[in-house]
Protein backbone atom coordinates (compact mmCIF):
# COMPACT_ATOMS: atom_id res chain seq x y z
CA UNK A 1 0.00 0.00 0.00
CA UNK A 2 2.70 2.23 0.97
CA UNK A 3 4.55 1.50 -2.03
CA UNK A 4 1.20 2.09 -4.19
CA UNK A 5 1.49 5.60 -2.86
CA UNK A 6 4.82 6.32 -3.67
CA UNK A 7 4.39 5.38 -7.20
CA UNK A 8 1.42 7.09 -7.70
CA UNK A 9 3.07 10.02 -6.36
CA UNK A 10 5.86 9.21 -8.65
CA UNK A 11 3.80 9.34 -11.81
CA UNK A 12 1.57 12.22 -10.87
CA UNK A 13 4.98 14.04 -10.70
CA UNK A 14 6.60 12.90 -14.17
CA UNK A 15 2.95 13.72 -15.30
CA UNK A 16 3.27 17.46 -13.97
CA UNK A 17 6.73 17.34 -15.65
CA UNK A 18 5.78 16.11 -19.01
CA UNK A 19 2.82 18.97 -19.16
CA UNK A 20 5.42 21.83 -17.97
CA UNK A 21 7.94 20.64 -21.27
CA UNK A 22 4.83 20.40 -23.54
CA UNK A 23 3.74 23.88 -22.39
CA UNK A 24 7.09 25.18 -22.90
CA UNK A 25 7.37 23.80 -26.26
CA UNK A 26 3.82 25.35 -27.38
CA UNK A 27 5.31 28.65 -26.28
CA UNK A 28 8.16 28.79 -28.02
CA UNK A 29 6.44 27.78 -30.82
CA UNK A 30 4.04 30.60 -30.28
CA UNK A 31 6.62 33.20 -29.82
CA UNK A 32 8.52 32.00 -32.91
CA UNK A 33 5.09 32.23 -34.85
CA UNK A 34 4.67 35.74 -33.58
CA UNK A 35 7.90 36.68 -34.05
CA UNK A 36 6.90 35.95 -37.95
CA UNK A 37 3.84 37.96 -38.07
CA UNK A 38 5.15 40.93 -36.73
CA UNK A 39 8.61 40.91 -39.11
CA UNK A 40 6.24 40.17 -41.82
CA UNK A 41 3.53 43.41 -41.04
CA UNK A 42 7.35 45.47 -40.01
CA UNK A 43 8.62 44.55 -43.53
CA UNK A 44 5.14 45.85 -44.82
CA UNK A 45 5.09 49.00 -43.15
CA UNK A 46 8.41 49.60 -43.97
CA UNK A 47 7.98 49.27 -48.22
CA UNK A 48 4.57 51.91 -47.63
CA UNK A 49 7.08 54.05 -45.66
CA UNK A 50 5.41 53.82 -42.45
CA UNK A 51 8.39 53.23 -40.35
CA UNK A 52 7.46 54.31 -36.94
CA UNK A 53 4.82 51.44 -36.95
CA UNK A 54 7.74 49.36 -39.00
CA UNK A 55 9.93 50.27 -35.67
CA UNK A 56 7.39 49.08 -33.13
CA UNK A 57 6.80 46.16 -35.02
CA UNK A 58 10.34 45.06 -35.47
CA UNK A 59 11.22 45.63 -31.60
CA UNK A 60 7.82 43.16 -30.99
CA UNK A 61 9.86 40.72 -33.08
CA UNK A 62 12.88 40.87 -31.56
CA UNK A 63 11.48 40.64 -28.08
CA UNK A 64 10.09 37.58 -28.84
CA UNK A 65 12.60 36.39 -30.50
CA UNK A 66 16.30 38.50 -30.04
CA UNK A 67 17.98 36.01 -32.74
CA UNK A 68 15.94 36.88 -35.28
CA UNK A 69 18.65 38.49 -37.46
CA UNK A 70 16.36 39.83 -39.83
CA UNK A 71 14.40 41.61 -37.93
CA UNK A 72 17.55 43.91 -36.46
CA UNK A 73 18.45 44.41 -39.65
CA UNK A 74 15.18 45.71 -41.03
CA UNK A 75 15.20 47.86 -38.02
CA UNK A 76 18.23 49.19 -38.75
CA UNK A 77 17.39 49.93 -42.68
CA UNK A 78 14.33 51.68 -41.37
CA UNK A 79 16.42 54.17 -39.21
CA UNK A 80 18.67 54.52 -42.21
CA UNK A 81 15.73 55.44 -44.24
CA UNK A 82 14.53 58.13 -41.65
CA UNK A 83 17.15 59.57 -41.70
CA UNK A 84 17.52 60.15 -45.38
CA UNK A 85 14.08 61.38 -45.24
CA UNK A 86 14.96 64.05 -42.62
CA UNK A 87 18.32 65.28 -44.72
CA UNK A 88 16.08 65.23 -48.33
């Protein structure tokens, strides 16, 4: 009986374990999804010239995801492009 227990307890824990990596691993893929969206609506705001919404948008992506290379470097083009538009 006592040993009953302790396995029970055992597999009720593994359980809890198993949901916490599963949850984790939706998350990230969540974030990484996100991360998408936003460089994709960034890169779009940046071609119609809109680049404080580009900015915000990038900066989203890269909180979610700070690896996402592309993303800094759209950022960057976009503050390159402001200011050419200020010196025009």
């Amino acid at each position: 009986m006592k040993d009953d227990k302790k396995v029970s307890r055992q597999i009720n824990r593994l359980t809890l374990d198993i949901e916490q990596l599963e949850l984790q691993r939706l998350d990230e893929a969540v974030h990484s999804e996100l991360a998408d969206y936003y460089f994709e609506r960034a890169e779009l705001y940046f071609k119609s010239e809109n680049f404080e919404w580009a900015i915000e948008d990038y900066n989203q992506c890269l909180e979610l995801n700070p690896y996402f290379y592309e993303a800094d470097m759209g950022r960057e083009m976009v503050y390159m492009a402001m200011k050419s538009a200020v010196a025009a």
